[in-house]
Protein backbone atom coordinates (compact mmCIF):
# COMPACT_ATOMS: atom_id res chain seq x y z
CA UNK A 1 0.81 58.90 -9.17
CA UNK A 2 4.25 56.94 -8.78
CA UNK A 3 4.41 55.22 -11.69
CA UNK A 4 7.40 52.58 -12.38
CA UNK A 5 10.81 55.44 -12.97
CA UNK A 6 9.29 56.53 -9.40
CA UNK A 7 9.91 52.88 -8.11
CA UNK A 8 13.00 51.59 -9.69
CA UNK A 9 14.54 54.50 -9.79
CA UNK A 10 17.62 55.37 -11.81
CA UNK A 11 20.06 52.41 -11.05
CA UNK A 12 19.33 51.98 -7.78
CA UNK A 13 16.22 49.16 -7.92
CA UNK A 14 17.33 48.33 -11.61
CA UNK A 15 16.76 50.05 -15.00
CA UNK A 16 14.43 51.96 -16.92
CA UNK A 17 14.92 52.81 -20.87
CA UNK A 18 13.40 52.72 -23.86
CA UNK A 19 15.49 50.50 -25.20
CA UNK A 20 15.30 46.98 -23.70
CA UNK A 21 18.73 46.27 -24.52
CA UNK A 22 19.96 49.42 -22.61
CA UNK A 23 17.78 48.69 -19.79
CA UNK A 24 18.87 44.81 -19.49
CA UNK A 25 22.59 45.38 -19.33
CA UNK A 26 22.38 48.39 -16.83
CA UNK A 27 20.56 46.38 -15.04
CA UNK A 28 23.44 43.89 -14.49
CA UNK A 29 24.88 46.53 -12.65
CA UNK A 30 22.88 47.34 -10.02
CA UNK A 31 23.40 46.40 -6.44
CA UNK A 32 21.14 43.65 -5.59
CA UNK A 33 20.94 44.27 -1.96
CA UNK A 34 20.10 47.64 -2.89
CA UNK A 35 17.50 46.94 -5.38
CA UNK A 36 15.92 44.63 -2.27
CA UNK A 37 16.08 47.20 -0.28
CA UNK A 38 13.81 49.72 -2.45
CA UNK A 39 11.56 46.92 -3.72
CA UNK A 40 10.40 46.05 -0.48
CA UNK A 41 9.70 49.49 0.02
CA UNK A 42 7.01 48.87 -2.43
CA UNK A 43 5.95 45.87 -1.29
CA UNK A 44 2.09 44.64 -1.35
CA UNK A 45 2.54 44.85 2.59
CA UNK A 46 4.01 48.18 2.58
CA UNK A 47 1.53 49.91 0.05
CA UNK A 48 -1.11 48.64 2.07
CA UNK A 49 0.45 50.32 4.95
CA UNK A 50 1.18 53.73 2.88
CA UNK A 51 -2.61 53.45 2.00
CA UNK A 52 -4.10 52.87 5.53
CA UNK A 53 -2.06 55.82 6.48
CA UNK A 54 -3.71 57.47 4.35
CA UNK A 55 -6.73 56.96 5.00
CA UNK A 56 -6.12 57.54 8.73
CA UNK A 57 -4.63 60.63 8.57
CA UNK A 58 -7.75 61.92 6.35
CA UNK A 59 -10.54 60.70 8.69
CA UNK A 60 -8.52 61.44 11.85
CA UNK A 61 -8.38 58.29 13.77
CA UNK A 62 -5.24 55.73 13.98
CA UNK A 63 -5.49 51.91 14.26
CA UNK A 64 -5.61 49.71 17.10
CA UNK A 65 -3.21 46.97 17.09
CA UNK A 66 -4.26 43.50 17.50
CA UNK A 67 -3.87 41.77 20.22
């Protein structure tokens, strides 16, 4: 289970630490367009893609597009 170190990453989509300080100004360092970039990886419309896949792949069919 990806859980939110999995998403954010280390510096790349912003900052993870136990220490909210810590995390808040490494955060100011991160790329924007880079953190973007990742987060829409995780988008609602991309996890709903990652999970139809899913489900595809385990009943062994693939989806139609619409017209």
């Amino acid at each position: 289970v990806t859980g939110p170190i999995d998403i954010v990453g280390d510096g790349v989509g912003g900052a993870v630490s136990g220490d909210l300080r810590e995390a808040a100004l490494a955060a100011l360092h991160v790329d924007r367009a880079e953190a973007r970039q990742r987060a829409m990886r995780y988008s609602w419309t991309a996890c709903a893609e990652m999970f139809l896949d899913t489900v595809e792949e385990a009943l062994g069919t693939t989806r139609k597009l619409a017209a």
